[in-house]
Protein backbone atom coordinates (compact mmCIF):
# COMPACT_ATOMS: atom_id res chain seq x y z
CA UNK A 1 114.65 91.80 165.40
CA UNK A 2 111.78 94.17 166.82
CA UNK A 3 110.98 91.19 169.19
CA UNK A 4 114.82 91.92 170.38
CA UNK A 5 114.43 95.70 170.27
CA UNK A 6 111.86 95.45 172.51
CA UNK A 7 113.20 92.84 175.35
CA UNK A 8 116.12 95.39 175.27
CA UNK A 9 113.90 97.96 176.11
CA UNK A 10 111.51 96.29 178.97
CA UNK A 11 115.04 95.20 180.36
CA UNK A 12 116.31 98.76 180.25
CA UNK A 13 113.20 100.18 182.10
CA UNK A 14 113.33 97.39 185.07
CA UNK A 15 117.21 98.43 184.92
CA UNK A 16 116.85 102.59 185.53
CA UNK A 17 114.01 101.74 188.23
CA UNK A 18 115.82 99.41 190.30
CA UNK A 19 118.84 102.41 189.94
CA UNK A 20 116.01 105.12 190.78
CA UNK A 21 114.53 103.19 193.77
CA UNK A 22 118.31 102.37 195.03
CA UNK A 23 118.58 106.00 194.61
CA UNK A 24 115.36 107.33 196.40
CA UNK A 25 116.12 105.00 199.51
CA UNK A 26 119.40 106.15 199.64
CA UNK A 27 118.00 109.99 199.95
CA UNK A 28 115.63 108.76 202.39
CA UNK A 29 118.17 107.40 204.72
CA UNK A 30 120.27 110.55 204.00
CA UNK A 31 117.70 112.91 205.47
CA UNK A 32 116.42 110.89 208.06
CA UNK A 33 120.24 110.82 209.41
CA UNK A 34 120.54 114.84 208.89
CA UNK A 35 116.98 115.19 210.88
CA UNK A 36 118.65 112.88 213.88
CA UNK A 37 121.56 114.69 213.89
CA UNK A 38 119.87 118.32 214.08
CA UNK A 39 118.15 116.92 216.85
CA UNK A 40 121.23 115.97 218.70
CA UNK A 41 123.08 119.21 218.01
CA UNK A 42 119.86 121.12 219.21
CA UNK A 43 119.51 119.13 222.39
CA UNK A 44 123.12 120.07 223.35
């Protein structure tokens, strides 16, 4: 049962990291298409 407990757990960390990284990335992309568009608006 605690062998259980725990897979459940390391499975659950691996699970909210992927999520967090997916997350982060998306962010990144995000700002880096807000900093290109500034730039475009401020050229015109």
């Amino acid at each position: 049962m605690d062998l259980l407990i725990g897979l459940l757990i390391f499975a659950g960390f691996f699970a909210v990291n992927g999520t967090l990284r997916k997350i982060n990335s998306n962010i990144s992309n995000q700002t880096e298409e807000i900093k290109k568009l500034r730039e475009e608006l401020f050229k015109k």
